[in-house]
Every structure is written in C-alpha cells, then in structure tokens.
PDB file of N, CA and C in Angstrom:
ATOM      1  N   UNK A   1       2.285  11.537  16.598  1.00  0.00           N
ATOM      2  CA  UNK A   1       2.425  10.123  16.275  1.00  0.00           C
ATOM      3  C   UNK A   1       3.502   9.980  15.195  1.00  0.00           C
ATOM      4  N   UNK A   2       4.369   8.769  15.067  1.00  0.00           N
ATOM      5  CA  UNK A   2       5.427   8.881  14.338  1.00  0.00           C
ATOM      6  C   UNK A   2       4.890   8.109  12.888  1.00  0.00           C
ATOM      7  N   UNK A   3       5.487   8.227  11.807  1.00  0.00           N
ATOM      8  CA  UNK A   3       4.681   7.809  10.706  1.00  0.00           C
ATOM      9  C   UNK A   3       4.934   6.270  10.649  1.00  0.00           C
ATOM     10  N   UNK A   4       5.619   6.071  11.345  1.00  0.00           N
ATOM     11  CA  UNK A   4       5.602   4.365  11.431  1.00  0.00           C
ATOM     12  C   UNK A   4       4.290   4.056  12.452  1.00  0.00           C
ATOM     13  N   UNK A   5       4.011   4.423  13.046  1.00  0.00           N
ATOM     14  CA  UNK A   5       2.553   4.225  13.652  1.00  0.00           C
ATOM     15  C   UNK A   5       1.391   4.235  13.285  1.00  0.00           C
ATOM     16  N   UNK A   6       1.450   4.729  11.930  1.00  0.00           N
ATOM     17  CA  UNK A   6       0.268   4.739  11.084  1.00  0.00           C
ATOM     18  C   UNK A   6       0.379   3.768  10.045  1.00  0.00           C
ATOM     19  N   UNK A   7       1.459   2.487  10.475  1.00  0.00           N
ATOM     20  CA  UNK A   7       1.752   1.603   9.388  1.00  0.00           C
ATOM     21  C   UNK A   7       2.032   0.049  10.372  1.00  0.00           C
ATOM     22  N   UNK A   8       1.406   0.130  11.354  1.00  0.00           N
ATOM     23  CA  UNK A   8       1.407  -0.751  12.185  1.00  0.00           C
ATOM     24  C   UNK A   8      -0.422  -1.152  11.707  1.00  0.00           C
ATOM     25  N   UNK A   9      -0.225  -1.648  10.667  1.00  0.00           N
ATOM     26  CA  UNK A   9      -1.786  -2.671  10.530  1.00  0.00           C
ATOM     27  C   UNK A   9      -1.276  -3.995  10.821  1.00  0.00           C
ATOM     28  N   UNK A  10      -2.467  -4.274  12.090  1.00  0.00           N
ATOM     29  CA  UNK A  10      -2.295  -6.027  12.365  1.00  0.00           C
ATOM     30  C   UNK A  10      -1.927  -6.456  11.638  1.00  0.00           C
ATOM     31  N   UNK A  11      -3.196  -6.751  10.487  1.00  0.00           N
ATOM     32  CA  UNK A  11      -2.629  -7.859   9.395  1.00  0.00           C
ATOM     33  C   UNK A  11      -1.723  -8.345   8.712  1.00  0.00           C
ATOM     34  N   UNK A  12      -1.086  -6.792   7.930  1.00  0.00           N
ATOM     35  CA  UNK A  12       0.107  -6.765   6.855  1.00  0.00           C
ATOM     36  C   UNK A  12       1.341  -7.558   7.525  1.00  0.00           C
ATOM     37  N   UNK A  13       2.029  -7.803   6.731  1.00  0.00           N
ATOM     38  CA  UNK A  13       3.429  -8.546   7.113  1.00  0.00           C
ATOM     39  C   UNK A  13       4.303  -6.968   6.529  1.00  0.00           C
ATOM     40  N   UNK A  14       4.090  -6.510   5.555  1.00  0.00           N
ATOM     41  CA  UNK A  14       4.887  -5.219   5.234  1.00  0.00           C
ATOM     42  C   UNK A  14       3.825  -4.120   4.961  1.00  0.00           C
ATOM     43  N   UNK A  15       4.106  -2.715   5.404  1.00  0.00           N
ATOM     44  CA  UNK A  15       3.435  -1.541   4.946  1.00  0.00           C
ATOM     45  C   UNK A  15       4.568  -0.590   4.569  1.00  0.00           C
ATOM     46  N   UNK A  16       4.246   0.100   3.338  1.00  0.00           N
ATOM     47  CA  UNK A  16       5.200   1.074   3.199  1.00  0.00           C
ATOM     48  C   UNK A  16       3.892   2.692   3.322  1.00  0.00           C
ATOM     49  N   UNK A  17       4.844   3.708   3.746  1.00  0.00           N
ATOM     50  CA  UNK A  17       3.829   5.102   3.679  1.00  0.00           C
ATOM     51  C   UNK A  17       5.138   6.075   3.108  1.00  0.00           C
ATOM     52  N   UNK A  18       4.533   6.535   2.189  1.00  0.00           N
ATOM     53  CA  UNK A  18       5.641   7.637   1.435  1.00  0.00           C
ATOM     54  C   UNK A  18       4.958   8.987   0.472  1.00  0.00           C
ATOM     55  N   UNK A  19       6.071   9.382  -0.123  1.00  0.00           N
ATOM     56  CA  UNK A  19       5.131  10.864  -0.720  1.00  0.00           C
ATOM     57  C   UNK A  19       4.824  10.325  -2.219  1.00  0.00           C
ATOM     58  N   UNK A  20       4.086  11.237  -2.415  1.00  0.00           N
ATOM     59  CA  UNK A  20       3.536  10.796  -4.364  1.00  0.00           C
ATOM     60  C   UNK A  20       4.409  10.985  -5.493  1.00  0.00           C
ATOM     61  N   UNK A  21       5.384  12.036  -4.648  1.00  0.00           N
ATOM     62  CA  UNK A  21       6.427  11.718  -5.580  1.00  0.00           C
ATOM     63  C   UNK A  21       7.180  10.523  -6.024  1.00  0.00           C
ATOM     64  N   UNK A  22       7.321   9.311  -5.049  1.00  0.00           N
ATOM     65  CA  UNK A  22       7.277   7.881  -5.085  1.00  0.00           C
ATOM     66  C   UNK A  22       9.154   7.884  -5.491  1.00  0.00           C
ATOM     67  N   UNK A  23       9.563   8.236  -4.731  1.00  0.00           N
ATOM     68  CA  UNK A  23      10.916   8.537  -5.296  1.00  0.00           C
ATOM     69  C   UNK A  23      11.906   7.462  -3.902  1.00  0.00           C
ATOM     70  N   UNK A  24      11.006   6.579  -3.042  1.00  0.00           N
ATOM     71  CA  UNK A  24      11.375   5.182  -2.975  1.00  0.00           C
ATOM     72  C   UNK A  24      11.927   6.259  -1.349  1.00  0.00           C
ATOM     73  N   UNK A  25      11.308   7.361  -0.997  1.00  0.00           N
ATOM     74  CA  UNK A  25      11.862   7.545   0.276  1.00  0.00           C
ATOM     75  C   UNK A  25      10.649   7.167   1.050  1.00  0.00           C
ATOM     76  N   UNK A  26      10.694   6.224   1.989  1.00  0.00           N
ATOM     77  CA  UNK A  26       9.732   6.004   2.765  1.00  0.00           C
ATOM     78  C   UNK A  26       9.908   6.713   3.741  1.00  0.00           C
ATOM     79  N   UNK A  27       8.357   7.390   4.395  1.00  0.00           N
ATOM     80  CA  UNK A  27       8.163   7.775   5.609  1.00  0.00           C
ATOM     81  C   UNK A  27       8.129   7.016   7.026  1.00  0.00           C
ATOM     82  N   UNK A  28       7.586   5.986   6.446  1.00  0.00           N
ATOM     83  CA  UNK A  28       7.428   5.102   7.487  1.00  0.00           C
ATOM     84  C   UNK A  28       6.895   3.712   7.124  1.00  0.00           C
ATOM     85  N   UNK A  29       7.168   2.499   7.987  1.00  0.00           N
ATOM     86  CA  UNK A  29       7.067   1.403   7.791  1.00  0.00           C
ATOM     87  C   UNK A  29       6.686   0.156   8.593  1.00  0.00           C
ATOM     88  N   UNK A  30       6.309  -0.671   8.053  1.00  0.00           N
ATOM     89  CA  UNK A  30       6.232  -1.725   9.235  1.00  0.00           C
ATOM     90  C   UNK A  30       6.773  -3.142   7.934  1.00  0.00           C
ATOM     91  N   UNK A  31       7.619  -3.729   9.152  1.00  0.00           N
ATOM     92  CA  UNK A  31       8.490  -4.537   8.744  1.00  0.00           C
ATOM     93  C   UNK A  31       9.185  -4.423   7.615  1.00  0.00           C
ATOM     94  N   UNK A  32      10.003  -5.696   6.712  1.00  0.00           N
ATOM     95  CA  UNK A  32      11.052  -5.280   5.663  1.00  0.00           C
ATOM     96  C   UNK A  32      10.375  -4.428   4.996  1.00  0.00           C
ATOM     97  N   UNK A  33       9.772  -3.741   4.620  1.00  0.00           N
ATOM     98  CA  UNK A  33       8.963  -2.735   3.559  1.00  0.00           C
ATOM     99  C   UNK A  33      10.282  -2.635   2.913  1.00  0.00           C
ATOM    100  N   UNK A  34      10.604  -2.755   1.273  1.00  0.00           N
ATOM    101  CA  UNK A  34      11.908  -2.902   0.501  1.00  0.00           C
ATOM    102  C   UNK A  34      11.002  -2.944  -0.707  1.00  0.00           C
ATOM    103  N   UNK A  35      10.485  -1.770  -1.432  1.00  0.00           N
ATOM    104  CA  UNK A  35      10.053  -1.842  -2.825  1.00  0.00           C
ATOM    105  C   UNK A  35      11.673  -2.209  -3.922  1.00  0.00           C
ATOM    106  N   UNK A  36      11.387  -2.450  -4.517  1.00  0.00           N
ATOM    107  CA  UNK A  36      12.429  -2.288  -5.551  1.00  0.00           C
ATOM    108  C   UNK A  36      12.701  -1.183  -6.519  1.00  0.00           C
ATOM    109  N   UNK A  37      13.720  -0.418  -7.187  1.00  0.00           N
ATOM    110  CA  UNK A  37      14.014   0.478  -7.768  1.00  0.00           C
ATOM    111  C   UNK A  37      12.366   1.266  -8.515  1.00  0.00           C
ATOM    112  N   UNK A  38      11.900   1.912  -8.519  1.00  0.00           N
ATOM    113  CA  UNK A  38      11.032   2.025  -9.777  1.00  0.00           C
ATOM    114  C   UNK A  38       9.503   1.467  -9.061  1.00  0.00           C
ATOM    115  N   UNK A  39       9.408   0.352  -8.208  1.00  0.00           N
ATOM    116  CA  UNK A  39       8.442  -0.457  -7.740  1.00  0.00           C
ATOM    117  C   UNK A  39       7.164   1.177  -7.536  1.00  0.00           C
ATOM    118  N   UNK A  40       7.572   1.552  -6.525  1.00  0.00           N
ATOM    119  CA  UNK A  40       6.426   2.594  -5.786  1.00  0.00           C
ATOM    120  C   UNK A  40       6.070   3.400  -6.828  1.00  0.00           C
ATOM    121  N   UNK A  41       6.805   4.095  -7.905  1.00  0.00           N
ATOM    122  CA  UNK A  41       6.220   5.136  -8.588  1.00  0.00           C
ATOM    123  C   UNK A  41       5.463   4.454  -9.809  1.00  0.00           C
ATOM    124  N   UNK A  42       5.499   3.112 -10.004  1.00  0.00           N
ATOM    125  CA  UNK A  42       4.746   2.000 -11.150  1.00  0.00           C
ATOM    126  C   UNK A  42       3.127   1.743 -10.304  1.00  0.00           C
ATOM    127  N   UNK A  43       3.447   1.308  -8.926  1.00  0.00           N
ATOM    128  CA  UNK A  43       1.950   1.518  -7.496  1.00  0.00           C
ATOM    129  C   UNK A  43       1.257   2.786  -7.649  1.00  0.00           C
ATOM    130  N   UNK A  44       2.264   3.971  -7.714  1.00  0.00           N
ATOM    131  CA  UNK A  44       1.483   5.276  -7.345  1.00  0.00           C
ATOM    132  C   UNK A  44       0.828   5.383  -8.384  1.00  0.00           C
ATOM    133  N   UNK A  45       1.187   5.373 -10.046  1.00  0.00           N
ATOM    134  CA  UNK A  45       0.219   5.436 -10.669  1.00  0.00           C
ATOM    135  C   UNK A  45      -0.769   4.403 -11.159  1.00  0.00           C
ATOM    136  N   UNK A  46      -0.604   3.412 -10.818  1.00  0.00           N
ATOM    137  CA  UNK A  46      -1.467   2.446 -11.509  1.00  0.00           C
ATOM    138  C   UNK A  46      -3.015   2.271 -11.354  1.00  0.00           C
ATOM    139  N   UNK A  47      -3.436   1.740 -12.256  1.00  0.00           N
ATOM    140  CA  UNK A  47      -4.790   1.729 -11.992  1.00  0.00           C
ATOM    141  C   UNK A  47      -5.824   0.638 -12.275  1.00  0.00           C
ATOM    142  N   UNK A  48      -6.853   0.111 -12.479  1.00  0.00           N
ATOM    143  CA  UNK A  48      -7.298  -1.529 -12.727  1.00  0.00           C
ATOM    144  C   UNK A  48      -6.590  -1.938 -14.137  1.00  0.00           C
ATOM    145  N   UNK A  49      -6.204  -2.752 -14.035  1.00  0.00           N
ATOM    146  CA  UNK A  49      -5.706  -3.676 -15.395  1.00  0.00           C
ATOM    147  C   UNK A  49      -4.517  -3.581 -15.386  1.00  0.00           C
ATOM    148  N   UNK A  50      -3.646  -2.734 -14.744  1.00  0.00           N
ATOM    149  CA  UNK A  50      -2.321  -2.497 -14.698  1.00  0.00           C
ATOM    150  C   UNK A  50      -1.375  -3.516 -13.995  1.00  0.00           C
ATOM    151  N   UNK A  51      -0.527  -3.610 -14.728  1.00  0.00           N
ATOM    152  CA  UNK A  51       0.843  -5.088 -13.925  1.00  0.00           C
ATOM    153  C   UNK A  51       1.470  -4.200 -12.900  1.00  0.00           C
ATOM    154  N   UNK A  52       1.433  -4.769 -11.767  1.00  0.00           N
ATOM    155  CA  UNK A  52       2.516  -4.026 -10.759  1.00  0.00           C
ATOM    156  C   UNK A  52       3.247  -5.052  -9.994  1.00  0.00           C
ATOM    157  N   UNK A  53       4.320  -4.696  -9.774  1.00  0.00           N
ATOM    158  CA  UNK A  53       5.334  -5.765  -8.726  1.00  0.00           C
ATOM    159  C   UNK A  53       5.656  -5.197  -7.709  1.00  0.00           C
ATOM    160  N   UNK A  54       6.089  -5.788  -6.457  1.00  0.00           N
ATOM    161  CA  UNK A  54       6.058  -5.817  -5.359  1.00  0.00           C
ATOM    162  C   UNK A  54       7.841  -6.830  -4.779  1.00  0.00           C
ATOM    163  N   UNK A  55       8.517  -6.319  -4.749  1.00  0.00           N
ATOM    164  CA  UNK A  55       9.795  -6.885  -4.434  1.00  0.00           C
ATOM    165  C   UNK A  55       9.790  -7.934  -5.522  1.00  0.00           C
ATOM    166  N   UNK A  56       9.682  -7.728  -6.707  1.00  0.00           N
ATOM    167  CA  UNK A  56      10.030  -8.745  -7.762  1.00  0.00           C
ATOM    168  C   UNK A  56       8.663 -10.008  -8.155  1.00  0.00           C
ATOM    169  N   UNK A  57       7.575  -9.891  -6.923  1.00  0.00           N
ATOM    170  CA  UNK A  57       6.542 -10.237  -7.588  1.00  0.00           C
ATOM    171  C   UNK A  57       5.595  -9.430  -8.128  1.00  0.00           C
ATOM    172  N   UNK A  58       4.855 -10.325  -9.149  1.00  0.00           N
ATOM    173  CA  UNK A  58       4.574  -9.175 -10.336  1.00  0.00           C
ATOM    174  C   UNK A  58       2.921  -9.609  -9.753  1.00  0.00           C
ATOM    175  N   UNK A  59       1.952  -9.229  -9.610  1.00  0.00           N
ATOM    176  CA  UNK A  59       0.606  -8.896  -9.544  1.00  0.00           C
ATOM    177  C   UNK A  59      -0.448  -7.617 -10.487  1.00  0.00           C
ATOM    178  N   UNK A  60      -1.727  -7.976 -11.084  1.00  0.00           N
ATOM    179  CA  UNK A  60      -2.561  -7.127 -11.550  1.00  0.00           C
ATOM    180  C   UNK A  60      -3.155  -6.268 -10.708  1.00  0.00           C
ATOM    181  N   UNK A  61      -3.396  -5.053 -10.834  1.00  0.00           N
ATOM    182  CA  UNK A  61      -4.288  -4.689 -10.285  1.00  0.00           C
ATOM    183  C   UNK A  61      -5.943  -4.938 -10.853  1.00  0.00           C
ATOM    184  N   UNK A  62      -6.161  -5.333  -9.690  1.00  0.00           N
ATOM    185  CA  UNK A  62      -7.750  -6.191 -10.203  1.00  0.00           C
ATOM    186  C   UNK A  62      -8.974  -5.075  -9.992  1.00  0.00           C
ATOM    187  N   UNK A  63      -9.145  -4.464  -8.854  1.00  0.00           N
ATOM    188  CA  UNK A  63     -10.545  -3.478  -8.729  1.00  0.00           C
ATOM    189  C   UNK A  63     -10.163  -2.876  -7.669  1.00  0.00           C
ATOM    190  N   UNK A  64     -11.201  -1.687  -7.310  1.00  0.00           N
ATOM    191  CA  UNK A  64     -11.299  -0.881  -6.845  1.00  0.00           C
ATOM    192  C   UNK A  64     -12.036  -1.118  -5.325  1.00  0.00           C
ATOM    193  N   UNK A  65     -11.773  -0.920  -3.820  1.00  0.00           N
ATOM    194  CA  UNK A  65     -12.000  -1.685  -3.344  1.00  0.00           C
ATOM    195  C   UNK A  65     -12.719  -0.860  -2.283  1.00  0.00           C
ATOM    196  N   UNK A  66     -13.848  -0.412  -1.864  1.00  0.00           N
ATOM    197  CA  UNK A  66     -13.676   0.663  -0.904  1.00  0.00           C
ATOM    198  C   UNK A  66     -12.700   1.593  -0.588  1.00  0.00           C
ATOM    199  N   UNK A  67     -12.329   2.088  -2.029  1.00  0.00           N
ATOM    200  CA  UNK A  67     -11.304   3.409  -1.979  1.00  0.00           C
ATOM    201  C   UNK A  67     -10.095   2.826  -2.124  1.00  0.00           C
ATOM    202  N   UNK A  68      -9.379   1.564  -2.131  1.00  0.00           N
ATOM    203  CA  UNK A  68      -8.215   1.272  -2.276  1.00  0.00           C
ATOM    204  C   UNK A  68      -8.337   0.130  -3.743  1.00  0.00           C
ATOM    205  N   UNK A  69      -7.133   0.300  -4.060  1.00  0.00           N
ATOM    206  CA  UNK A  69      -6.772  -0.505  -5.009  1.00  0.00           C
ATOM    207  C   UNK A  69      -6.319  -1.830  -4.859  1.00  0.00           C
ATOM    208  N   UNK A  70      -6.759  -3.095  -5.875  1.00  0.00           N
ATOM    209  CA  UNK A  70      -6.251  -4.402  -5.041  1.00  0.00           C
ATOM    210  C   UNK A  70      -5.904  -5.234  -6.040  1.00  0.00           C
ATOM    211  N   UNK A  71      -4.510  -5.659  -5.536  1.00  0.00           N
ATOM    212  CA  UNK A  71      -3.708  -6.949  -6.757  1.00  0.00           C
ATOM    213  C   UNK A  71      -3.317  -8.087  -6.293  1.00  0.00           C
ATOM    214  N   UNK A  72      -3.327  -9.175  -7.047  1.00  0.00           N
ATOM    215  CA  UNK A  72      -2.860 -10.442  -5.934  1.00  0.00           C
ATOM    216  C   UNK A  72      -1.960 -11.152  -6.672  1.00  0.00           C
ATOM    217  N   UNK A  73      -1.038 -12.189  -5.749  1.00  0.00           N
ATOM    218  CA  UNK A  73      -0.391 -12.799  -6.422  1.00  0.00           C
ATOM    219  C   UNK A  73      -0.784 -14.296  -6.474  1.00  0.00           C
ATOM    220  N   UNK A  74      -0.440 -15.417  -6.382  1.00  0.00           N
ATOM    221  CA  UNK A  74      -1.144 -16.681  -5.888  1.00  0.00           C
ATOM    222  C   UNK A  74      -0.987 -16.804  -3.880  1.00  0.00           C
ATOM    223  N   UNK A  75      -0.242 -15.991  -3.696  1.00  0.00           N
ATOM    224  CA  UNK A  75       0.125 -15.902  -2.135  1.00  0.00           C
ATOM    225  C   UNK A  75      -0.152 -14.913  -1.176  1.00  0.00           C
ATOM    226  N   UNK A  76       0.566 -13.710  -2.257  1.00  0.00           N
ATOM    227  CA  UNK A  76       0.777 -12.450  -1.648  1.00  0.00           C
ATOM    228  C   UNK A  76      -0.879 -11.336  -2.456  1.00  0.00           C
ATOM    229  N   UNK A  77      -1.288 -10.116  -1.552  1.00  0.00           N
ATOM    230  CA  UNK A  77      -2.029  -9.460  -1.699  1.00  0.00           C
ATOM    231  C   UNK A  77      -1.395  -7.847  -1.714  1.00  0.00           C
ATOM    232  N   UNK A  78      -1.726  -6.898  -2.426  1.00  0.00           N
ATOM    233  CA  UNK A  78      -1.562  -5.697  -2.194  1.00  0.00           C
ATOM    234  C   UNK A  78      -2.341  -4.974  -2.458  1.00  0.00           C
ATOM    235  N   UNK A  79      -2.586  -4.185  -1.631  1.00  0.00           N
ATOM    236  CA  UNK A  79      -3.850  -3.203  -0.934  1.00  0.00           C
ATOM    237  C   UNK A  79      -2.749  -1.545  -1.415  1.00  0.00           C
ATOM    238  N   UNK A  80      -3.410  -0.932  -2.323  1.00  0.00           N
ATOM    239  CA  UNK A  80      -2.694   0.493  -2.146  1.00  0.00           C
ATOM    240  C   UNK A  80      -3.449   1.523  -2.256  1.00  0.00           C
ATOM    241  N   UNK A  81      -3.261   2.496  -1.133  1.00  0.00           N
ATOM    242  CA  UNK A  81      -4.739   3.959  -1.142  1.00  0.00           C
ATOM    243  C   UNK A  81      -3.683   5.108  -1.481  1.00  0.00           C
ATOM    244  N   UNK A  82      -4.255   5.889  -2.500  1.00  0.00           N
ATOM    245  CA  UNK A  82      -3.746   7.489  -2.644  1.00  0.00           C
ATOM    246  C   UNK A  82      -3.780   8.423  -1.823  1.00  0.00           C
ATOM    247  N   UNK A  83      -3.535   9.448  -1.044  1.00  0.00           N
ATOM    248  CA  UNK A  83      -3.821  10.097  -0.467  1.00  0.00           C
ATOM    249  C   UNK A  83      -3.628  11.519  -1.071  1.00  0.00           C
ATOM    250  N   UNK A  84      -4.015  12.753  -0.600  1.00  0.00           N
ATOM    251  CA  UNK A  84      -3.505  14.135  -1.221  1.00  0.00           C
ATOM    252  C   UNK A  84      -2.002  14.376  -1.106  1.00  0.00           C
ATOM    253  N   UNK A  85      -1.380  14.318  -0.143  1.00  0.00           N
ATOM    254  CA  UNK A  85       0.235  14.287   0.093  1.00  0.00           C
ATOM    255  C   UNK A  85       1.142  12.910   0.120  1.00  0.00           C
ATOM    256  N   UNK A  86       0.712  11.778   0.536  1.00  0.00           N
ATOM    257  CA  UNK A  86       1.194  10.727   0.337  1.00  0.00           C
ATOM    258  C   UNK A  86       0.494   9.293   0.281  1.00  0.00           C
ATOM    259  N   UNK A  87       0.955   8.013  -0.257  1.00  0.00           N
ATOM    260  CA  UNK A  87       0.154   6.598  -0.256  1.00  0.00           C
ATOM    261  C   UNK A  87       0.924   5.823   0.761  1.00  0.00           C
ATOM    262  N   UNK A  88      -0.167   4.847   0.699  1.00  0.00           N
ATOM    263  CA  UNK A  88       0.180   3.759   1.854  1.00  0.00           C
ATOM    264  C   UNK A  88       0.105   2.644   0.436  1.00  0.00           C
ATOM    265  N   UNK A  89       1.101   1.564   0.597  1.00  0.00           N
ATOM    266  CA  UNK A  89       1.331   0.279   0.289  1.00  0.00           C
ATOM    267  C   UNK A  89       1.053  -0.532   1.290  1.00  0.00           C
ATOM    268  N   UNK A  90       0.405  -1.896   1.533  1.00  0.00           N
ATOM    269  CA  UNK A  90      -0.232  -2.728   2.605  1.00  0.00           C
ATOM    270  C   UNK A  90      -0.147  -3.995   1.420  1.00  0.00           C
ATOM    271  N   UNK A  91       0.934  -4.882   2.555  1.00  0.00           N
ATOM    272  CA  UNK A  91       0.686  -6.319   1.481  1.00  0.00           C
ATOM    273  C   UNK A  91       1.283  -7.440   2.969  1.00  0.00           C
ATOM    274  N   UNK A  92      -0.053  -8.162   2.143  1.00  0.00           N
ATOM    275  CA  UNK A  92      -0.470  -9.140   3.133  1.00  0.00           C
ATOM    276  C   UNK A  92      -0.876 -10.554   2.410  1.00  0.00           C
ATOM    277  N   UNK A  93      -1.237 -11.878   3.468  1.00  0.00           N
ATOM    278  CA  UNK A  93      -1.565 -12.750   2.798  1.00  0.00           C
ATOM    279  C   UNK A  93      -2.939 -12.125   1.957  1.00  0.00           C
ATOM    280  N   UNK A  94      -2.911 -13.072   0.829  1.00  0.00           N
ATOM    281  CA  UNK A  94      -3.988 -13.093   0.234  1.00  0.00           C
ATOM    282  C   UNK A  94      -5.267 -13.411   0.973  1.00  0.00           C
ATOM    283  N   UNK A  95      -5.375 -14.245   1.822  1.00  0.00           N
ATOM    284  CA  UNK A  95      -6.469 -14.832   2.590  1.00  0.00           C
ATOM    285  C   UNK A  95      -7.240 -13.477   3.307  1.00  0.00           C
ATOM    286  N   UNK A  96      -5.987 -12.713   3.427  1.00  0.00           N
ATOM    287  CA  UNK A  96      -6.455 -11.468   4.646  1.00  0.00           C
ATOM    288  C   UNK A  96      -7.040 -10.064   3.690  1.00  0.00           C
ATOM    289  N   UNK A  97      -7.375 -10.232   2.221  1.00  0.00           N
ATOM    290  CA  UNK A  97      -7.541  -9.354   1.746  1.00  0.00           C
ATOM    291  C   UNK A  97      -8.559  -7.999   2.471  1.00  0.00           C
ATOM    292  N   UNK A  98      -9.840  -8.803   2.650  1.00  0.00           N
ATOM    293  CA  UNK A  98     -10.377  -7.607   3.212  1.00  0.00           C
ATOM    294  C   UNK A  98     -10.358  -6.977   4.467  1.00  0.00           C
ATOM    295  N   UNK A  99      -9.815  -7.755   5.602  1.00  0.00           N
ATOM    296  CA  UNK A  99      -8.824  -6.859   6.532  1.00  0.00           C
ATOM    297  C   UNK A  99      -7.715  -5.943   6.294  1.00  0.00           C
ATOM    298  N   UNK A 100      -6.880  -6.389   5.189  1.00  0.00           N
ATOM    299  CA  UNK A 100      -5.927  -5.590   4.540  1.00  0.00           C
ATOM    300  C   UNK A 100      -6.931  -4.210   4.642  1.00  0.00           C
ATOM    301  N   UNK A 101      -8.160  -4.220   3.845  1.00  0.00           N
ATOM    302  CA  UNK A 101      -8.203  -3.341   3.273  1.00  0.00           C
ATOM    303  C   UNK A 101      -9.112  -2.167   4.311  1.00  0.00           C
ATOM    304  N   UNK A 102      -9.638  -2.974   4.999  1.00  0.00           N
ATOM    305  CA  UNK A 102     -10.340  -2.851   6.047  1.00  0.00           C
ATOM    306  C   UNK A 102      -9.301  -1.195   7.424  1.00  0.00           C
ATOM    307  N   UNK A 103      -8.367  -2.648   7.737  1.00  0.00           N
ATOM    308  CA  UNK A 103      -7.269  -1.698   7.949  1.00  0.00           C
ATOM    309  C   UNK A 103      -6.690  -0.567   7.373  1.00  0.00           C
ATOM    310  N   UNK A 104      -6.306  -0.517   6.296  1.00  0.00           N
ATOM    311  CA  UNK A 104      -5.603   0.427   4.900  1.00  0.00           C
ATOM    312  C   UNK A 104      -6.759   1.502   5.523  1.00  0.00           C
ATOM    313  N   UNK A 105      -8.303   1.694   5.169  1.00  0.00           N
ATOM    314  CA  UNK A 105      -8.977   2.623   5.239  1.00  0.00           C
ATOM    315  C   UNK A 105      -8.792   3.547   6.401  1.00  0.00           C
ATOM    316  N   UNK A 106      -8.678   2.511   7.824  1.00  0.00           N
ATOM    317  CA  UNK A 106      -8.708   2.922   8.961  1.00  0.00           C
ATOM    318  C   UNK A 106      -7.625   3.651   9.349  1.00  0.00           C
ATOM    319  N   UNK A 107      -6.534   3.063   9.116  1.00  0.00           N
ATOM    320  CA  UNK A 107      -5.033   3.926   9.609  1.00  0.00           C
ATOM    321  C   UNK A 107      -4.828   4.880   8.790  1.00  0.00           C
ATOM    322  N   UNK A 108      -5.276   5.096   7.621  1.00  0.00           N
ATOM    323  CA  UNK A 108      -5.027   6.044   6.941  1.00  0.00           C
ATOM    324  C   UNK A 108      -6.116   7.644   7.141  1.00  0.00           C
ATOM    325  N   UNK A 109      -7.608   7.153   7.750  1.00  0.00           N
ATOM    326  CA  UNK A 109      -8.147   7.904   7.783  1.00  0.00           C
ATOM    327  C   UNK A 109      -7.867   9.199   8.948  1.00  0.00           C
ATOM    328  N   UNK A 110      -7.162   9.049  10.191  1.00  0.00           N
ATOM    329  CA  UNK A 110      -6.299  10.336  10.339  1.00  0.00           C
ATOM    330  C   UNK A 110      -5.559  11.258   9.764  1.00  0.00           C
ATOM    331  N   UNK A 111      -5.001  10.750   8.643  1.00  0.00           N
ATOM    332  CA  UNK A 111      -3.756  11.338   7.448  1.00  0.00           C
ATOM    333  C   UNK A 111      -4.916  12.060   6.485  1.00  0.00           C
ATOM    334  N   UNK A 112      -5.782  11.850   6.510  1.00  0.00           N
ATOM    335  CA  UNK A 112      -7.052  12.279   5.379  1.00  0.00           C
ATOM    336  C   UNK A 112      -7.473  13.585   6.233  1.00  0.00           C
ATOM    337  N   UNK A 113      -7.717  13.137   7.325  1.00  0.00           N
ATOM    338  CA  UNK A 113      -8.745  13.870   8.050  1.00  0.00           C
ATOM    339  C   UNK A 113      -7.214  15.165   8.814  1.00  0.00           C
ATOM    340  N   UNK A 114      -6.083  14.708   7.967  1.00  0.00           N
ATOM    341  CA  UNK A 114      -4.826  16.251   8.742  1.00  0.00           C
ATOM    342  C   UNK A 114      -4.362  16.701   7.391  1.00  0.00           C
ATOM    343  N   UNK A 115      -5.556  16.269   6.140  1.00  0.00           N
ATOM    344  CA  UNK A 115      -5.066  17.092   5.039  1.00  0.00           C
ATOM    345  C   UNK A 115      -3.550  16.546   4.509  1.00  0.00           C
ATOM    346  N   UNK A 116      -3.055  14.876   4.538  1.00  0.00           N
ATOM    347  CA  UNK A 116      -2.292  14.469   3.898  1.00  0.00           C
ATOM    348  C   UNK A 116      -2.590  13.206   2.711  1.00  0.00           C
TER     349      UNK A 116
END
C-alpha cells in the first residue's frame, strides 16, 4: 500500500504522514498537506497546553483523545497520533472532530500493527 493510502481519511480535508524526525519530509498525503517551516517538529512534540499552528493558524492543544492529541481553531480541528517510526497530522472541520479522530486511530492502526 502506498503511504498516501493510509492518509486517505474521509473526513480530513488535509492529512500529512511523516517521520519523527519532523524535518517537513512528508511520506504521504492527502490533499494540500503544506505545514509551514518548523510547523511539524512544534506538532511532533507538543503536548496538552501547548500552542501549535497549522499553515499559519495557531490552535491549543486541548486533551488527549483516545490516543491522539486534539487542538482547535474556531473552524479548523487537528487530530495528531505519534507513532514508533512516524506521525500522522489529520485536520479537519471542527464539527468532524470525533470522526477525525475516529479515523486517525483506524488508518493508522496497520502502521502500529507493521511496527511503524
């Protein structure tokens, strides 16, 4: 399967999947996925209470969500899971949060279950 196939969640309007090194090379994607300079490796580490932005919008990370992390903006939502070798970014309307996240668990749980 190609790693853009594991980033085809219904919901999201953008998914990014990359390594933890967060050094802005994506593996794979669905739609514009375009972090900004610095964006992914500020995601990879963050954790509740932390400011993170997302193509220039800035969102908190609020809680911990069934294994993923979750920040919102007044519009936009971002859903982000760690993995051992690489994370998924998932941002979607806000409305769709827990499908976001719903999804996030699901597509990612092959990548878990091949030791990435």
């Amino acid at each position: 399967m190609s790693w853009d196939a594991y980033c085809a969640l219904p919901s999201a309007k953008f998914v990014g999947l990359y390594g933890l090194d967060a050094k802005n090379l994506v593996w794979g994607k669905k739609g514009n996925f375009s972090p900004k300079a610095g964006e992914l490796a500020k995601i990879t580490t963050a954790g509740p209470g932390t400011l993170v932005s997302y193509d220039g919008t800035k969102m908190m990370i609020i809680k911990d969500s069934e294994g993923c992390l979750f920040a919102a903006s007044s519009e936009l939502c971002l859903v982000f899971k760690k993995l051992k070798k690489c994370a998924m970014v998932v941002i979607g309307d806000k409305s769709k949060k827990d499908k976001l996240i719903e999804e996030c668990n699901n597509y990612t749980k092959p990548l878990i279950d091949g030791g990435y």
